[in-house]
PDB file of N, CA and C in Angstrom:
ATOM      1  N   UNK A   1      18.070  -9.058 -10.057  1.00  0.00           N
ATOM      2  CA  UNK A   1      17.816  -7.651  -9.796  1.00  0.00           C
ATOM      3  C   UNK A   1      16.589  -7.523  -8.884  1.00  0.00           C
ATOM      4  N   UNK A   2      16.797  -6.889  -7.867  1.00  0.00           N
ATOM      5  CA  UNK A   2      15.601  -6.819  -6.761  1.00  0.00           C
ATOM      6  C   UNK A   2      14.470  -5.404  -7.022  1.00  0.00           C
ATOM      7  N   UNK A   3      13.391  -5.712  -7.518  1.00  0.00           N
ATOM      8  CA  UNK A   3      12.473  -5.138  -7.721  1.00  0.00           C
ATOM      9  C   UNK A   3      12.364  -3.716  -6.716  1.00  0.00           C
ATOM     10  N   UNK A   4      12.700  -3.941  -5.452  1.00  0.00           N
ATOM     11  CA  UNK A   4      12.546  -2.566  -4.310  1.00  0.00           C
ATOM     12  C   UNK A   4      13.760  -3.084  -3.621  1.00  0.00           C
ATOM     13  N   UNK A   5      14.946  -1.691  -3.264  1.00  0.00           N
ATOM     14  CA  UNK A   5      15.723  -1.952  -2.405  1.00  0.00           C
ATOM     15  C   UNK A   5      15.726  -1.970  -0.741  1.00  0.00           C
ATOM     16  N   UNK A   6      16.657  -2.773  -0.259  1.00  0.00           N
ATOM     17  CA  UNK A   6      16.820  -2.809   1.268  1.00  0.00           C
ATOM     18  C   UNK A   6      16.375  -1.610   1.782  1.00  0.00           C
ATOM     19  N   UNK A   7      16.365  -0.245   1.256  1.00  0.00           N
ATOM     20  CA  UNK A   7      16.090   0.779   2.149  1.00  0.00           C
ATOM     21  C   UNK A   7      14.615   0.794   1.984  1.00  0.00           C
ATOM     22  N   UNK A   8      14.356   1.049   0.550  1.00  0.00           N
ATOM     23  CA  UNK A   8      12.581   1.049   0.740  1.00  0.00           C
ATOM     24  C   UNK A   8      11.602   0.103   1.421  1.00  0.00           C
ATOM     25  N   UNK A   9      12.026  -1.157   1.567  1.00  0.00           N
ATOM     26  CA  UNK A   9      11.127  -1.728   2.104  1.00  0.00           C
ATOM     27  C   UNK A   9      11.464  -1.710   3.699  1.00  0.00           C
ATOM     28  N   UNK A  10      12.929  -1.665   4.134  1.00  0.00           N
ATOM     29  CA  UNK A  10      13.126  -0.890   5.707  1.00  0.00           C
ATOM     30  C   UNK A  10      12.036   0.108   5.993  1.00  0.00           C
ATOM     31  N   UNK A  11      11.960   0.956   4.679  1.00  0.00           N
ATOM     32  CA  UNK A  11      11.336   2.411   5.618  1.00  0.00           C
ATOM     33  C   UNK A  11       9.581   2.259   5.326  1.00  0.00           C
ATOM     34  N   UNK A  12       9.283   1.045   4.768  1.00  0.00           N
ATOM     35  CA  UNK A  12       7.816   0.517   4.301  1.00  0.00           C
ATOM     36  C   UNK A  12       7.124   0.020   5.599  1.00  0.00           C
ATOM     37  N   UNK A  13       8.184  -1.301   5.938  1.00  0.00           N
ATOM     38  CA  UNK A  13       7.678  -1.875   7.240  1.00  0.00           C
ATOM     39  C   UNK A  13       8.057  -1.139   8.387  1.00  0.00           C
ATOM     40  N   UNK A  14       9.201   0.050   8.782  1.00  0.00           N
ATOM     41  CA  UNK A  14       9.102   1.040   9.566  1.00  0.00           C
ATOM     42  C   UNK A  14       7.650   1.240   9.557  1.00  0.00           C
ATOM     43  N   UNK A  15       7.213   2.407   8.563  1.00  0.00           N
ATOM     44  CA  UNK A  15       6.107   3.140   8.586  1.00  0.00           C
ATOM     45  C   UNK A  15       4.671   2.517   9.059  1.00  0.00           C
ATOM     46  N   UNK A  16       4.803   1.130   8.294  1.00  0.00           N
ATOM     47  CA  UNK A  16       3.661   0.126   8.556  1.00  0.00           C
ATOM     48  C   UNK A  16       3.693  -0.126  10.390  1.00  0.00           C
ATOM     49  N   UNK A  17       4.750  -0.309  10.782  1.00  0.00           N
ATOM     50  CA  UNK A  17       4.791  -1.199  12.001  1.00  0.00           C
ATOM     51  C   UNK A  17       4.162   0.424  13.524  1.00  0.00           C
ATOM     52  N   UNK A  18       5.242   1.337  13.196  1.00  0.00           N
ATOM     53  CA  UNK A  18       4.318   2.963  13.475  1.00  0.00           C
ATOM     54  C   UNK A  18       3.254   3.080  13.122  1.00  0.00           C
ATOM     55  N   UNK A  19       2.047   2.629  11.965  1.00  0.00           N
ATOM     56  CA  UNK A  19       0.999   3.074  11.997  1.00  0.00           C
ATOM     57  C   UNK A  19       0.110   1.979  12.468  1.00  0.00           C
ATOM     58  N   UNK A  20       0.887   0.547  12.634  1.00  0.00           N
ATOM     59  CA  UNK A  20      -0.238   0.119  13.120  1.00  0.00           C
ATOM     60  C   UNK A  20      -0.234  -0.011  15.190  1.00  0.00           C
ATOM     61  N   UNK A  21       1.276   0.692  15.364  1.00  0.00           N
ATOM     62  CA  UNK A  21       1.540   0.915  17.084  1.00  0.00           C
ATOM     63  C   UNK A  21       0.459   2.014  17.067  1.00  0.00           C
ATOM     64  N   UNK A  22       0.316   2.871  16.296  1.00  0.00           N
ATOM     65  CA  UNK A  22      -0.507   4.463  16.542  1.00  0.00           C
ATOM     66  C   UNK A  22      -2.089   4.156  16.623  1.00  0.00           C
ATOM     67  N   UNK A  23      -2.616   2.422  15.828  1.00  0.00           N
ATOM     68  CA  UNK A  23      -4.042   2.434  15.752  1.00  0.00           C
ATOM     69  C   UNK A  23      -4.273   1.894  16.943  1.00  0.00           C
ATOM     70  N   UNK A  24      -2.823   1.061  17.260  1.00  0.00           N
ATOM     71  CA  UNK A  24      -3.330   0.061  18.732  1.00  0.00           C
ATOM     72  C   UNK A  24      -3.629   0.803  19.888  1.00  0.00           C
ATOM     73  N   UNK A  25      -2.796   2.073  19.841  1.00  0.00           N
ATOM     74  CA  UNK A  25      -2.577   2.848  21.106  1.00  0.00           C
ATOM     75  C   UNK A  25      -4.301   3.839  20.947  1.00  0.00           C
ATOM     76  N   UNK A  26      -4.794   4.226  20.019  1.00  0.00           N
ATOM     77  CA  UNK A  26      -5.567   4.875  19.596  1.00  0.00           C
ATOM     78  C   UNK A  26      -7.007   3.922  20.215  1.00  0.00           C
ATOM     79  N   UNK A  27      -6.882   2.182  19.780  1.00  0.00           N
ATOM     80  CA  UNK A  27      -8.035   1.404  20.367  1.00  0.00           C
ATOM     81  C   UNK A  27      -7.952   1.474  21.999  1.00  0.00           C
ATOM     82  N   UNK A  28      -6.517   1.328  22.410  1.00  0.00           N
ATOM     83  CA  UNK A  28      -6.432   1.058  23.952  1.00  0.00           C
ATOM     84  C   UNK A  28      -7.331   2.312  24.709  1.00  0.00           C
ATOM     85  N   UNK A  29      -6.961   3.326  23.490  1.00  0.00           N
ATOM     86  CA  UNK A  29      -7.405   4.806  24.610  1.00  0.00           C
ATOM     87  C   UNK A  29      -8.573   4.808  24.560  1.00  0.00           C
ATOM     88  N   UNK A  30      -9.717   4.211  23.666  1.00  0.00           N
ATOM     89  CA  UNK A  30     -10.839   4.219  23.518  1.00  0.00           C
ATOM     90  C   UNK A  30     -11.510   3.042  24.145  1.00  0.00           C
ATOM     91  N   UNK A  31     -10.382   2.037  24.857  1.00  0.00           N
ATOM     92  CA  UNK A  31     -10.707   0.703  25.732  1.00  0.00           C
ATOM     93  C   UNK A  31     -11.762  -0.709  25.135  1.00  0.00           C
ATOM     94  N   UNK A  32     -11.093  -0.524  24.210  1.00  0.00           N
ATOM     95  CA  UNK A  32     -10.947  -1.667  22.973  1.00  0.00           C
ATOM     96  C   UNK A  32      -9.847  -2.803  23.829  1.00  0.00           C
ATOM     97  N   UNK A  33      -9.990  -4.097  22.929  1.00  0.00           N
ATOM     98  CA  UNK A  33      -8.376  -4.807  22.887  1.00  0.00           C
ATOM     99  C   UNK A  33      -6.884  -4.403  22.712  1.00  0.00           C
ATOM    100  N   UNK A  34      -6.433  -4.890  23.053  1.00  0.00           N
ATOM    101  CA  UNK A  34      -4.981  -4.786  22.834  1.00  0.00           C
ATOM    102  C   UNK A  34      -4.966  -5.566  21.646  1.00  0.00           C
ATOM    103  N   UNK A  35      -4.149  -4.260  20.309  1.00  0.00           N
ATOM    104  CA  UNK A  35      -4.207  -5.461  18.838  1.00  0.00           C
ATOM    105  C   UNK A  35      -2.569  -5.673  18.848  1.00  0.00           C
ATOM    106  N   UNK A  36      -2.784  -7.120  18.453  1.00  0.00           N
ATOM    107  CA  UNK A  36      -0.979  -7.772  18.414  1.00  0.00           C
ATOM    108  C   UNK A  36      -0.425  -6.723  17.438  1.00  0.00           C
ATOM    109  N   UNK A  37       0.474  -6.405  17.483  1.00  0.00           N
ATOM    110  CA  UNK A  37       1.782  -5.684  16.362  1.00  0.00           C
ATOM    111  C   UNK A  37       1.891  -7.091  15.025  1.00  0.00           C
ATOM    112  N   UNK A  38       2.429  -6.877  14.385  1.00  0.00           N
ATOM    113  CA  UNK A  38       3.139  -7.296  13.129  1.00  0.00           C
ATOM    114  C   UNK A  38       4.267  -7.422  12.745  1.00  0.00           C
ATOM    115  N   UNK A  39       5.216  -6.568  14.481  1.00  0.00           N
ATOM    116  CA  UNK A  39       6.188  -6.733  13.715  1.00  0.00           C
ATOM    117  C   UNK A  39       7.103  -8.360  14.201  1.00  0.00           C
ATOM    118  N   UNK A  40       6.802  -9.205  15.103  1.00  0.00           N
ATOM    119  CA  UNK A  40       7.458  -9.994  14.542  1.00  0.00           C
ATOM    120  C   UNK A  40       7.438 -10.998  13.771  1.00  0.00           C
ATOM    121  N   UNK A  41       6.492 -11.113  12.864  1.00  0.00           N
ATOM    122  CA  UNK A  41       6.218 -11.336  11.376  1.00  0.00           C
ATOM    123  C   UNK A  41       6.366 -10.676  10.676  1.00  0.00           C
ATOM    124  N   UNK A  42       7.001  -9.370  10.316  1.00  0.00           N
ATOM    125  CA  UNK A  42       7.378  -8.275   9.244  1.00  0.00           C
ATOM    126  C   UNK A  42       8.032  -9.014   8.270  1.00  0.00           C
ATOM    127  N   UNK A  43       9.112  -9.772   8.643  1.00  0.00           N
ATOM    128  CA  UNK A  43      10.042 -10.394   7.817  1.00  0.00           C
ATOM    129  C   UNK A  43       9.442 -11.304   6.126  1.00  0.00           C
ATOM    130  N   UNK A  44       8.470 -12.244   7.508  1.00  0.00           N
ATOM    131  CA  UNK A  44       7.754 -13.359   6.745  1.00  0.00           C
ATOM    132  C   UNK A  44       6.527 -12.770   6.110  1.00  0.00           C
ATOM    133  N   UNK A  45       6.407 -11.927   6.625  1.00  0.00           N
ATOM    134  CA  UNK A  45       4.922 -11.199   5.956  1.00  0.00           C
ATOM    135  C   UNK A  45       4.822 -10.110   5.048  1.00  0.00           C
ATOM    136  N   UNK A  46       5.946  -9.378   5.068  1.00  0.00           N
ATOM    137  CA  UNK A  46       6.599  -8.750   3.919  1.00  0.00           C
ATOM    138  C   UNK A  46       6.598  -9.176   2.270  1.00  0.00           C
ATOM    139  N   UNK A  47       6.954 -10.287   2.469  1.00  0.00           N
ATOM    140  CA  UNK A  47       7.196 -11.258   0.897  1.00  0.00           C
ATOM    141  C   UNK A  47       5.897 -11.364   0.463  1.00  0.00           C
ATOM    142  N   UNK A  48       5.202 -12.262   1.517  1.00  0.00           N
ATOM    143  CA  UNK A  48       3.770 -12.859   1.407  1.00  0.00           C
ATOM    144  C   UNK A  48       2.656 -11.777   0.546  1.00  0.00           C
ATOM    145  N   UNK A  49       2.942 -10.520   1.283  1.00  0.00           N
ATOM    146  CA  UNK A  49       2.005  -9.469   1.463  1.00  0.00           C
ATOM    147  C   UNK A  49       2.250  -8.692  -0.099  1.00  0.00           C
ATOM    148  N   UNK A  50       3.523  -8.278  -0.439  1.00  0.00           N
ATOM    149  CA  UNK A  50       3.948  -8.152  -1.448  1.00  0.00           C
ATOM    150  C   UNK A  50       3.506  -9.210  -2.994  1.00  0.00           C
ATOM    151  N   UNK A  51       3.880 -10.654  -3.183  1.00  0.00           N
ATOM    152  CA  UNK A  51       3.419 -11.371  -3.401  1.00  0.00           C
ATOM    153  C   UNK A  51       1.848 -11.136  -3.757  1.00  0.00           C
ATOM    154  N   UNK A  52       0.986 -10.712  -2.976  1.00  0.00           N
ATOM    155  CA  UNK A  52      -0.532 -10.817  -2.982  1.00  0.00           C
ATOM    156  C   UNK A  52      -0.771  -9.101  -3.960  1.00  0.00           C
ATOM    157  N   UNK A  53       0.142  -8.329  -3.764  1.00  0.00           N
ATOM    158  CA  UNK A  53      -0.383  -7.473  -4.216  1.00  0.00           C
ATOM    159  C   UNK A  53      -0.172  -7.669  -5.898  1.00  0.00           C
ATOM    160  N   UNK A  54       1.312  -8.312  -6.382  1.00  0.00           N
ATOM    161  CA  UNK A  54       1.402  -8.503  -7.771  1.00  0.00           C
ATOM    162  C   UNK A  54       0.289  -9.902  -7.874  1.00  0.00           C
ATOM    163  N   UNK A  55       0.246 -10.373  -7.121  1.00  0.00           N
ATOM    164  CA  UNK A  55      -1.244 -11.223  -7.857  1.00  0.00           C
ATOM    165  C   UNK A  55      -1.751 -10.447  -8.162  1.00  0.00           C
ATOM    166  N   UNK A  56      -2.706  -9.456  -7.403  1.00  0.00           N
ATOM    167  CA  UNK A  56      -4.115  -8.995  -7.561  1.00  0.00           C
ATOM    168  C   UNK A  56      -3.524  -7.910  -8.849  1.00  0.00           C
ATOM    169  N   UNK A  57      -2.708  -7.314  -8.726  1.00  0.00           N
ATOM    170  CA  UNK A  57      -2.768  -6.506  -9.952  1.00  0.00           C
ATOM    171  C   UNK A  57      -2.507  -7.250 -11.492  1.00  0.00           C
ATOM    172  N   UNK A  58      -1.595  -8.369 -11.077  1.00  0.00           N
ATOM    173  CA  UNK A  58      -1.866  -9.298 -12.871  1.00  0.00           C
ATOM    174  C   UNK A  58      -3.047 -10.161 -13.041  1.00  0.00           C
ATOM    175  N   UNK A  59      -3.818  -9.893 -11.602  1.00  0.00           N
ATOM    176  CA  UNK A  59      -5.572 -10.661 -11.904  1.00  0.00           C
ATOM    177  C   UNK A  59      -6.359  -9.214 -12.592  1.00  0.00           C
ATOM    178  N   UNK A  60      -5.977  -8.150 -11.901  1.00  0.00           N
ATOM    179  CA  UNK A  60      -6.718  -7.404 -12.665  1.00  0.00           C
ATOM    180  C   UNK A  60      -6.380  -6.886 -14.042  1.00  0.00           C
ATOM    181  N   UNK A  61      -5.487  -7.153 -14.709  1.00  0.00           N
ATOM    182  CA  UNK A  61      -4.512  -7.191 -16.046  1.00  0.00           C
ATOM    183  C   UNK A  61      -5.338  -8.344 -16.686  1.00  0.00           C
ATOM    184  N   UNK A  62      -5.537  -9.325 -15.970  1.00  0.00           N
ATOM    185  CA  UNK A  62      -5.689 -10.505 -17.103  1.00  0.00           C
ATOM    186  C   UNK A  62      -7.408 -10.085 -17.068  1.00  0.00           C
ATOM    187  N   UNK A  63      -8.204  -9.520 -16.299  1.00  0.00           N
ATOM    188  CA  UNK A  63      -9.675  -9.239 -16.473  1.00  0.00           C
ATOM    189  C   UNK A  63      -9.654  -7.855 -17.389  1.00  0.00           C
ATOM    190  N   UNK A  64      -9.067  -7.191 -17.652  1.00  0.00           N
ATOM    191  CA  UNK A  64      -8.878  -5.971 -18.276  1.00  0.00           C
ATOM    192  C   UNK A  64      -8.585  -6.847 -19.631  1.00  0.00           C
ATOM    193  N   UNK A  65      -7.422  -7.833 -20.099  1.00  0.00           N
ATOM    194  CA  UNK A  65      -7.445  -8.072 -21.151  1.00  0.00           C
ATOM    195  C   UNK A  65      -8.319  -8.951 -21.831  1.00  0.00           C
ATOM    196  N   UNK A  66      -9.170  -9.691 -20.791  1.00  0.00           N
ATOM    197  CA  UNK A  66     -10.413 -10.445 -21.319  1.00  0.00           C
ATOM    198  C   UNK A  66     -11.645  -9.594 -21.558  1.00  0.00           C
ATOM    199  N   UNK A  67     -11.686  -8.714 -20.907  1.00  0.00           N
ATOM    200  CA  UNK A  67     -13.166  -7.838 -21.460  1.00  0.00           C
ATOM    201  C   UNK A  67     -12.765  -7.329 -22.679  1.00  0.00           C
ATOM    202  N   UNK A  68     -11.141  -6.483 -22.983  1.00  0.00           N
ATOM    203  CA  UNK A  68     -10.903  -5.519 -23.815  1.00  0.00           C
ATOM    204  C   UNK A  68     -11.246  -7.220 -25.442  1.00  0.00           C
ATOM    205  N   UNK A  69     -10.564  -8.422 -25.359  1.00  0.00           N
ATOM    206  CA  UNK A  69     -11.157  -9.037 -26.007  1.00  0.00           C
ATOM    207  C   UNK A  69     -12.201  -9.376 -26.483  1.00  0.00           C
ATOM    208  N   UNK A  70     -12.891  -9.375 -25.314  1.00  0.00           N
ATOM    209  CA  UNK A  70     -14.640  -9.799 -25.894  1.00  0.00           C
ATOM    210  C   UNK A  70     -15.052  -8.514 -26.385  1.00  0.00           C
ATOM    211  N   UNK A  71     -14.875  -7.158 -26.241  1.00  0.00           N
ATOM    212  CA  UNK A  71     -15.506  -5.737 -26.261  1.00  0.00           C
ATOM    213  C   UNK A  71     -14.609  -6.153 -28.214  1.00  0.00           C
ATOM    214  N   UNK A  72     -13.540  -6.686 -28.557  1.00  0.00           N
ATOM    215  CA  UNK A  72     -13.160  -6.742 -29.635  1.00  0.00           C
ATOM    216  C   UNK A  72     -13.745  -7.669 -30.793  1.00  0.00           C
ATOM    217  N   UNK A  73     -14.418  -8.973 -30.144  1.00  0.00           N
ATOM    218  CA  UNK A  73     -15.464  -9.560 -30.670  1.00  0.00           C
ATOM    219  C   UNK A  73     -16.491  -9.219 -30.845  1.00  0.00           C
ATOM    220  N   UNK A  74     -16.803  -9.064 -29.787  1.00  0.00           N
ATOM    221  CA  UNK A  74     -18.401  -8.086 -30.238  1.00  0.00           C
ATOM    222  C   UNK A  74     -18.411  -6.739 -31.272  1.00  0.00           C
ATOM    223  N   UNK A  75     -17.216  -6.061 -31.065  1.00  0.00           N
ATOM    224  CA  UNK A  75     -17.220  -5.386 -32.574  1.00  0.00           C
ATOM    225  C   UNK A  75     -17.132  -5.575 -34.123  1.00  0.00           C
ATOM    226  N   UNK A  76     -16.609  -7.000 -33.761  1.00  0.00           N
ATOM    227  CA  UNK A  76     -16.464  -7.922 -35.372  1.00  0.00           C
ATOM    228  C   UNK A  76     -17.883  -7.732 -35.952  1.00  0.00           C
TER     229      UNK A  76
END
């Protein structure tokens, strides 16, 4: 069972790949670099990127359940 379907993450990396054409065009006008796009790594970087975010949220789960422990010892 796939956690997010084909359309949501279509219209994820849509939106992503538009906002980061809108910052590049936004640096050019201000005569900055030209910043590379993403999208032809969307594919591979999609998973990756995804991936990193359920890390960081079951790192912050497992620090939430180690304080709520010690905050339970120290009440003993």
């Amino acid at each position: 069972m796939a956690l997010f379907s084909q359309d949501y993450i279509s219209r994820l990396r849509t939106a992503v790949v538009n906002l980061w054409s809108g910052i590049a065009a936004r640096r050019r006008d201000n005569g900055a670099e030209p910043v590379a796009s993403p999208a032809p790594n969307a594919a591979k970087g999609a998973n990756r990127s995804m991936l990193r975010v359920f890390a960081t949220l079951f790192a912050g789960l497992v620090v939430l359940g180690l304080g709520a422990a010690l905050a339970g010892f120290y009440m003993l």
